[in-house]
Protein backbone atom coordinates (compact mmCIF):
# COMPACT_ATOMS: atom_id res chain seq x y z
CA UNK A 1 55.80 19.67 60.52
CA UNK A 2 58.75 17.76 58.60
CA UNK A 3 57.54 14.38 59.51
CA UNK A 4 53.72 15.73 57.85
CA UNK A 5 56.17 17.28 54.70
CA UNK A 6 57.78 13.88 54.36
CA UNK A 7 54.82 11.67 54.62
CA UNK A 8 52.57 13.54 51.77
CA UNK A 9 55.87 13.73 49.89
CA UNK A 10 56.02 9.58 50.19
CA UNK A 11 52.30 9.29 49.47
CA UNK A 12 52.22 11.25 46.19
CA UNK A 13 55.24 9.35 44.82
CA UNK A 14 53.41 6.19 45.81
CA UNK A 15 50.11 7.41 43.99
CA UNK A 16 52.17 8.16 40.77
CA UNK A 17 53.43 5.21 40.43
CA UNK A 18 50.51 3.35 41.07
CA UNK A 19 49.15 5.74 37.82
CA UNK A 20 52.60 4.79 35.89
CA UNK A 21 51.85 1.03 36.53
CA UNK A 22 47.93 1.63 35.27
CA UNK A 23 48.46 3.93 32.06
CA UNK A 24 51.78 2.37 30.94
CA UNK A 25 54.36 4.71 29.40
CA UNK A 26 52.27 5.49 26.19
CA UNK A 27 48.67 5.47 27.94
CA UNK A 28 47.40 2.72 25.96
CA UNK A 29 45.87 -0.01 27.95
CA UNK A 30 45.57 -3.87 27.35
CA UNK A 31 43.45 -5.24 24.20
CA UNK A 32 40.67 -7.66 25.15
CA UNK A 33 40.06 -9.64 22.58
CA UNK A 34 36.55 -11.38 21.56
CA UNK A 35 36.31 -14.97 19.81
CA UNK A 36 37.75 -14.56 16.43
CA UNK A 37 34.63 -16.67 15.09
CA UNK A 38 32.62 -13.25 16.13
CA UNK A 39 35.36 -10.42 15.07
CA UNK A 40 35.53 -9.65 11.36
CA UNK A 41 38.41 -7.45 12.31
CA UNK A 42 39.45 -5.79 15.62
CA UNK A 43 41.42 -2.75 14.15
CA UNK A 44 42.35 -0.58 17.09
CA UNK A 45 41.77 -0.38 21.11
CA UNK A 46 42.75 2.27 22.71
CA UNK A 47 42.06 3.60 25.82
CA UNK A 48 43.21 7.51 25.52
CA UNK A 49 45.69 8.94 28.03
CA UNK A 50 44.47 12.00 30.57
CA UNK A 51 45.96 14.81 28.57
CA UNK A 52 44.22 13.25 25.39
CA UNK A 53 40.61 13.16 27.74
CA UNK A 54 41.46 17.17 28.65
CA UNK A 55 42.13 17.51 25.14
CA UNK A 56 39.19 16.06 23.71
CA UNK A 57 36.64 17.31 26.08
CA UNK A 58 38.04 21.02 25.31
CA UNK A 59 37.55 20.68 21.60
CA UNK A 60 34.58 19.12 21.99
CA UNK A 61 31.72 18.14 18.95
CA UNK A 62 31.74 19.65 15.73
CA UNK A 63 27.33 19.01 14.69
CA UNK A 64 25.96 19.49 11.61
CA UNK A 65 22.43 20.82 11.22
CA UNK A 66 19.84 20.56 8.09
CA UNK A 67 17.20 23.45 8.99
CA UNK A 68 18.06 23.91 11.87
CA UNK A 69 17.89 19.75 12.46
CA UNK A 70 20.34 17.66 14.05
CA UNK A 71 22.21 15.33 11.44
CA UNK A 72 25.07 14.21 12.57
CA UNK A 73 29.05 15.46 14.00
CA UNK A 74 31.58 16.86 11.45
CA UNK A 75 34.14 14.49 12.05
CA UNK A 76 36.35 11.91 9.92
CA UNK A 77 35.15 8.76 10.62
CA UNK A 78 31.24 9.84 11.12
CA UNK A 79 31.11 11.21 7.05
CA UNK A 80 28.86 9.09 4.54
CA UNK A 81 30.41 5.97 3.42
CA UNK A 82 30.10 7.54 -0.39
CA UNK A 83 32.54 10.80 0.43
CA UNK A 84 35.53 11.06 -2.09
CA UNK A 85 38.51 12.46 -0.86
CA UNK A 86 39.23 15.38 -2.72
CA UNK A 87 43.28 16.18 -2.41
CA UNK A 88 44.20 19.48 -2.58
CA UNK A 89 48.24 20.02 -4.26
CA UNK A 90 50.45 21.42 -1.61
CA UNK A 91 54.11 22.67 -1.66
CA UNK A 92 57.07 19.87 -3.11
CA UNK A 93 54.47 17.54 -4.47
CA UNK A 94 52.61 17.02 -1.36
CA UNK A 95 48.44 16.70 -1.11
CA UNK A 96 46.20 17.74 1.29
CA UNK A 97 43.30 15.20 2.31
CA UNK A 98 40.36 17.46 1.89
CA UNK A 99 36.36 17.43 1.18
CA UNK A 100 34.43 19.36 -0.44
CA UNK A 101 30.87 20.48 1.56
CA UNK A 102 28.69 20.66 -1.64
CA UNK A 103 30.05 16.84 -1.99
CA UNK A 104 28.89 16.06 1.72
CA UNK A 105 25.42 17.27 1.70
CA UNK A 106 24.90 15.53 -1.33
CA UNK A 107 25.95 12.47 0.34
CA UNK A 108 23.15 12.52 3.11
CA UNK A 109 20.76 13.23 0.41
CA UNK A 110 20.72 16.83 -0.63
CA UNK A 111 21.27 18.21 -4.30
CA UNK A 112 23.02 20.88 -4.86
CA UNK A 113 19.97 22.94 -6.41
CA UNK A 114 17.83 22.72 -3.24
CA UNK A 115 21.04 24.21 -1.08
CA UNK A 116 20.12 27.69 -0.25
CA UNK A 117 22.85 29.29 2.25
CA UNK A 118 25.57 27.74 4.22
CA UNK A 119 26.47 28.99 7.40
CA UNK A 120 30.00 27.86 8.84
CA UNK A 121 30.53 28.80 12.37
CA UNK A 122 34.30 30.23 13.47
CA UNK A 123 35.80 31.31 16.50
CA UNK A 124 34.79 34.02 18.76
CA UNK A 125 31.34 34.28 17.28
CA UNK A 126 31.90 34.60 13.80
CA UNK A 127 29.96 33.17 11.12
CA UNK A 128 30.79 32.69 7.10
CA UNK A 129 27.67 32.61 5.22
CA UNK A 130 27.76 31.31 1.42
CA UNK A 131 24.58 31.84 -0.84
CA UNK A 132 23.45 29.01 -2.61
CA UNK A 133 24.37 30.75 -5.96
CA UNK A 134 27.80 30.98 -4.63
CA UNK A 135 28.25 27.38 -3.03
CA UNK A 136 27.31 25.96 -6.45
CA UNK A 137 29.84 28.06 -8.99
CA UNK A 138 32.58 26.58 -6.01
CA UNK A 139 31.51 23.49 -6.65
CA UNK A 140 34.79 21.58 -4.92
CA UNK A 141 36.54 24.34 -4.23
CA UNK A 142 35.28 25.46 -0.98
CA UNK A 143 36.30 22.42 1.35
CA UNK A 144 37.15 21.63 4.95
CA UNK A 145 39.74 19.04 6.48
CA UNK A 146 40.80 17.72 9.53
CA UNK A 147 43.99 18.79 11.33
CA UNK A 148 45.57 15.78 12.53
CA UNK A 149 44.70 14.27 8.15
CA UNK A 150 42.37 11.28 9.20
CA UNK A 151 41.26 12.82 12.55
CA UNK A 152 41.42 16.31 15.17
CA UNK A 153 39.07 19.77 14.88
CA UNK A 154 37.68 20.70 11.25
CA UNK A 155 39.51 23.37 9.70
CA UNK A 156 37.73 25.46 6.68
CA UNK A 157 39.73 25.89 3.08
CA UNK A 158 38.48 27.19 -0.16
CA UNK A 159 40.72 26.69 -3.55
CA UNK A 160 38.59 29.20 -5.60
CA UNK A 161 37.26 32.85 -4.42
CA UNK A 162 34.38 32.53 -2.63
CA UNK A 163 31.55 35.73 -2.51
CA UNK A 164 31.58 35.70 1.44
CA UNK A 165 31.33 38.00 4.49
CA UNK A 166 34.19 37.01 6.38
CA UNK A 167 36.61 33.79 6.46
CA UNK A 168 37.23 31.67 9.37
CA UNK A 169 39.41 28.64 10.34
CA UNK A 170 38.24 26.36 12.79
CA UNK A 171 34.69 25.33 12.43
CA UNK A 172 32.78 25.02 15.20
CA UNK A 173 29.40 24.11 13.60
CA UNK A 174 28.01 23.82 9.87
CA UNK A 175 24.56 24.67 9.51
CA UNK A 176 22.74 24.04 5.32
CA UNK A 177 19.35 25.99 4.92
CA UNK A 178 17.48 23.98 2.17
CA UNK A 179 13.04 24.93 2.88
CA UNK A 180 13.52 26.72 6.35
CA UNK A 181 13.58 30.73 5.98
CA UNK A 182 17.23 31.75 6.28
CA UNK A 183 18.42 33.86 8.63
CA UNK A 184 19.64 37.79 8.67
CA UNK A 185 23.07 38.75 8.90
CA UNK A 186 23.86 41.63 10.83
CA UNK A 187 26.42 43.06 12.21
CA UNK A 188 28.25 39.90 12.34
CA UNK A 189 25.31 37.94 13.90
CA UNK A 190 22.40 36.51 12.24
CA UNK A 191 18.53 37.05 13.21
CA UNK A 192 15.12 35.92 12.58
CA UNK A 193 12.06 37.47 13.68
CA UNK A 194 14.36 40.65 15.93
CA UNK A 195 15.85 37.37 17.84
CA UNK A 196 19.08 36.56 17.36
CA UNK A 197 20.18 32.68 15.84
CA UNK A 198 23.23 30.70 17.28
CA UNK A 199 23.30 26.81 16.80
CA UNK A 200 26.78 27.18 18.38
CA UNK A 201 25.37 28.26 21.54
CA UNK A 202 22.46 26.16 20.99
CA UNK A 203 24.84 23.28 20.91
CA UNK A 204 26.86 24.41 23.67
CA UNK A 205 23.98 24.20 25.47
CA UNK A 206 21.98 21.38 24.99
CA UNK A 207 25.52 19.57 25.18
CA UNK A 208 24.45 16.78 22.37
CA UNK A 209 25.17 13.89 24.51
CA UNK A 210 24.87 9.96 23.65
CA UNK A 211 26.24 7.64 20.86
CA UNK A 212 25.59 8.80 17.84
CA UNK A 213 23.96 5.94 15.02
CA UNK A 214 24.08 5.79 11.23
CA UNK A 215 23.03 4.06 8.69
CA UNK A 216 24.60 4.34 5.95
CA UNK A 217 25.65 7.72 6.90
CA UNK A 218 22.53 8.69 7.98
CA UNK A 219 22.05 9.56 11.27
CA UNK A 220 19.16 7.54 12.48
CA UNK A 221 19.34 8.44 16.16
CA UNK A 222 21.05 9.13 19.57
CA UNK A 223 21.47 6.74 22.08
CA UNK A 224 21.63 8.25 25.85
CA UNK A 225 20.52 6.59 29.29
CA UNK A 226 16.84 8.22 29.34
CA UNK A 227 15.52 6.92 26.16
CA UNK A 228 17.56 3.31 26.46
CA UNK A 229 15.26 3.07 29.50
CA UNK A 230 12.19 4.00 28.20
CA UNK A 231 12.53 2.32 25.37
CA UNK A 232 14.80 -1.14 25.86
CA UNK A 233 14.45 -3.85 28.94
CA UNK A 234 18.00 -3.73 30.30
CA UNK A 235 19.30 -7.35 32.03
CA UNK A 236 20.36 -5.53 34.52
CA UNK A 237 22.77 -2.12 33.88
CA UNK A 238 23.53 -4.45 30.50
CA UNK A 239 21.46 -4.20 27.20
CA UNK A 240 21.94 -6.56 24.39
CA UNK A 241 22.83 -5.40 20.81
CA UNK A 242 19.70 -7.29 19.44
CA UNK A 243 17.52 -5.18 21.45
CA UNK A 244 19.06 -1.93 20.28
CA UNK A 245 18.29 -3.13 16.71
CA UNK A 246 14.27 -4.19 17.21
CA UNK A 247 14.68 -0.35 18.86
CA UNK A 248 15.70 1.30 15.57
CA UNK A 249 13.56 -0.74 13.49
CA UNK A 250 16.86 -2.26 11.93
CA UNK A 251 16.66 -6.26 10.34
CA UNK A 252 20.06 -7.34 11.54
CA UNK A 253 20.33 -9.94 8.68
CA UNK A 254 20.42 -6.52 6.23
CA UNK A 255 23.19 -5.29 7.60
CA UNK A 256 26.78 -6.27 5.80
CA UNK A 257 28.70 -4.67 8.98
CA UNK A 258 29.52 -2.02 11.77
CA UNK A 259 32.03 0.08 13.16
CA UNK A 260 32.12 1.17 16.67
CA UNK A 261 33.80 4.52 16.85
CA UNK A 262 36.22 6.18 19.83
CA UNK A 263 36.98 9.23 19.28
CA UNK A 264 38.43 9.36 15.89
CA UNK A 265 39.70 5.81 15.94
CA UNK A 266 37.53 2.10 15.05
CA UNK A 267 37.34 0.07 18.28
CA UNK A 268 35.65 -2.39 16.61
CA UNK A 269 34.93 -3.39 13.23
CA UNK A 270 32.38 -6.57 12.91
CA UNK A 271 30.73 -8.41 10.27
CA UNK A 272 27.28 -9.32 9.57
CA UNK A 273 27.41 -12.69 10.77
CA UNK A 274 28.96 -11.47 13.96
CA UNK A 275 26.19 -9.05 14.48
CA UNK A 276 23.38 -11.74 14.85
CA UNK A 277 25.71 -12.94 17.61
CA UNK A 278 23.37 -12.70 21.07
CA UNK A 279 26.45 -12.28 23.51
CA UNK A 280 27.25 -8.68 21.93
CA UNK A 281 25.78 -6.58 24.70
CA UNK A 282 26.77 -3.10 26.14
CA UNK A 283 26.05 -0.46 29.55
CA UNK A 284 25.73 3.16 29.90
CA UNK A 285 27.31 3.79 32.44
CA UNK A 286 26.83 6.93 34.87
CA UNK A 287 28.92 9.99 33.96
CA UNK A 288 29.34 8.72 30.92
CA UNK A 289 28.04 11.29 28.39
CA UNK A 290 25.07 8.96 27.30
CA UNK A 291 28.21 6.91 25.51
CA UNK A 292 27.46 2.95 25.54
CA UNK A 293 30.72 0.71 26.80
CA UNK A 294 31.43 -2.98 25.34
CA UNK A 295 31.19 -5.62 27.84
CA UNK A 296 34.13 -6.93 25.63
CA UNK A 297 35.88 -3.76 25.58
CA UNK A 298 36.83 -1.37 28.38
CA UNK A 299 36.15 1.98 26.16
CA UNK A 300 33.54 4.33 25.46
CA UNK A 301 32.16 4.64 22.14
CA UNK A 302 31.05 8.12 20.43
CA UNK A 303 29.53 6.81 17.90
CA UNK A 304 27.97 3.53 15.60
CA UNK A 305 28.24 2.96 12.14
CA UNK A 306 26.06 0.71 10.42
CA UNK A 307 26.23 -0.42 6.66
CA UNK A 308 23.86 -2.29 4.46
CA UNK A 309 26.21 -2.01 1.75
CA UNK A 310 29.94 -1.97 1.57
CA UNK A 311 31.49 1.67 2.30
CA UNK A 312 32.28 2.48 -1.69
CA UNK A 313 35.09 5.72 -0.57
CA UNK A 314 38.24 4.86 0.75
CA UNK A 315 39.41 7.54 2.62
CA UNK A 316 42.71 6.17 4.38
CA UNK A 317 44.64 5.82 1.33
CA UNK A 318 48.06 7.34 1.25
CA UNK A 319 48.26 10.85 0.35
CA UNK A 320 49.87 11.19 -3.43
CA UNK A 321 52.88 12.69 -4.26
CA UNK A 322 54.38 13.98 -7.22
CA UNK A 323 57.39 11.76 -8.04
CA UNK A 324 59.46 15.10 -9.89
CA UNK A 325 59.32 16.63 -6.46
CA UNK A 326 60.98 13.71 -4.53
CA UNK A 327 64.44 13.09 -3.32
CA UNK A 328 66.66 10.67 -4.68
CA UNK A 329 67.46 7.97 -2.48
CA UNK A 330 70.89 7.89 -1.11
CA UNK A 331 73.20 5.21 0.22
CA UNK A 332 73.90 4.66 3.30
CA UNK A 333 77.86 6.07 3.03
CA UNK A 334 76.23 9.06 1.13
CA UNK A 335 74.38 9.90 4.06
CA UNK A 336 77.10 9.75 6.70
CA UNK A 337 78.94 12.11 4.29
CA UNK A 338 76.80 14.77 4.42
CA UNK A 339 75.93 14.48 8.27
CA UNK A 340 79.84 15.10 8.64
CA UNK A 341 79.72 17.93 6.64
CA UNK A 342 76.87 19.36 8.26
CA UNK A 343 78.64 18.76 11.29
């Protein structure tokens, strides 16, 4: 019984460090790079660690529905290309890197006088509904960022009173009624017809898999295993990019550039002339949540972002800060002095 204690004790040390020696200490993997005639830019590649796959997987996709219509996910690097950041003031000078949901919508293509309600899905089951009436005398003010700044889970914030039922944090969905007949809220839970209407669990359900595709913000469609087969020839388990294109009904030499998105980071950024390029080809692999996988790169992608047009917003600026609110610098003497006195 000692010798069988002592031998799984020697094989599970051997299996972690086999894990050590394949994750590195900060769970970021090799990059592999393409030629840099073909890159315009490779901006990040990471490959996440395990507790950032639990993590992700738990929090799961934010959607966004249009009457009742799949549009897109709420999350940084998936909003319109024309989204302004609109920075909320914080305590001791500091801003908040916010956006405002009237602001949004009208990015994909919806005016703010054809926005009916606006239904914000919270946690356990809650919903905030704002009239139209209401949503438009906010204007700005009723907003939503993301917890980690330029990535993480959606959080709701308002900077003006807002005529609602209830208020919420996290947002789990965001649904905009524009021609569809709205909903009934009652007791907490909204209905149609006597039958109760969740796009949470609707989304839960269905489990949106695939990589998402824009253009221009717009989502144009998503990409899984059963309709790459029906619809593209793969070489193999491999499909080429070109392909995907004459699939979407997209002219490649209209296109200034793409992203490929992981997660909340850019893979890969190209340019147009590096998108005509025939070698650019991807898999789906099993188990992989419809996502498609670079040949070039060994990481699943959540999402593609296509542009006809430079991106006008540029949302990773540096947060302001007021300069009355900031410390004076001190020397390097002045600050051994005060450690010792705070000693």
């Amino acid at each position: 019984m000692r010798l069988f204690g002592l031998s799984l004790v020697l094989m599970l040390a051997t299996l972690t460090a086999c894990d050590t020696t394949t994750l590195g200490d900060d769970g970021e993997q090799a990059q592999r790079a393409l030629p840099s005639s073909t890159i315009a830019a490779v901006t990040r590649h990471i490959e996440p660690t395990r507790r950032n796959r639990r993590r992700g997987r738990r929090g799961g996709m934010v959607p966004v529905f249009v009457d009742e219509q799949f549009v897109g996910a709420l999350r940084f690097q998936e909003l319109p290309p024309e989204l302004e950041v609109s920075w909320a003031p914080l305590d001791e000078g500091y801003h908040a890197r916010r956006f405002s949901f009237v602001n949004y919508f009208e990015a994909l293509g919806i005016p703010a006088a054809k926005m009916r309600q606006l239904h914000i899905y919270g946690g356990r089951s809650r919903v905030l509904v704002i009239e139209g009436q209401a949503l438009r005398q906010a204007g700005d003010g009723i907003q939503f960022q993301f917890r980690h700044g330029m990535g993480g889970k959606p959080e709701y914030r308002h900077t003006v009173p807002v005529d609602a039922n209830t208020s919420i944090d996290r947002i789990g969905a965001v649904a905009l009624y524009v021609n569809k007949q709205t909903p009934t809220l009652k007791h907490g839970r909204l209905y149609r017809d006597g039958q109760r209407v969740s796009l949470l669990h609707r989304a839960r359900s269905s489990r949106r898999r695939g990589t998402r595709i824009y253009l221009d913000g717009k989502l144009l469609q998503t990409l899984s295993r059963q309709n790459a087969r029906a619809a593209m020839i793969p070489d193999g388990e491999t499909y080429a990019l070109s392909s995907l294109f004459k699939w979407l009904d997209v002219d490649a030499h209209e296109l200034h550039g793409a992203r490929f998105i992981a997660r909340d980071e850019i893979a890969l950024e190209l340019d147009a002339t590096a998108l005509r390029q025939r070698f650019l080809d991807f898999t789906l692999p099993r188990r992989s949540r419809g996502r498609m996988r670079l040949q070039q790169h060994d990481q699943h992608i959540n999402a593609l972002l296509l542009y006809s047009r430079p991106p006008s917003a540029d949302r990773s600026q540096k947060a302001p800060r007021d300069h009355k609110f900031a410390r004076p610098r001190q020397s390097k003497a002045s600050r051994a002095i005060r450690s010792r006195r705070s000693s």
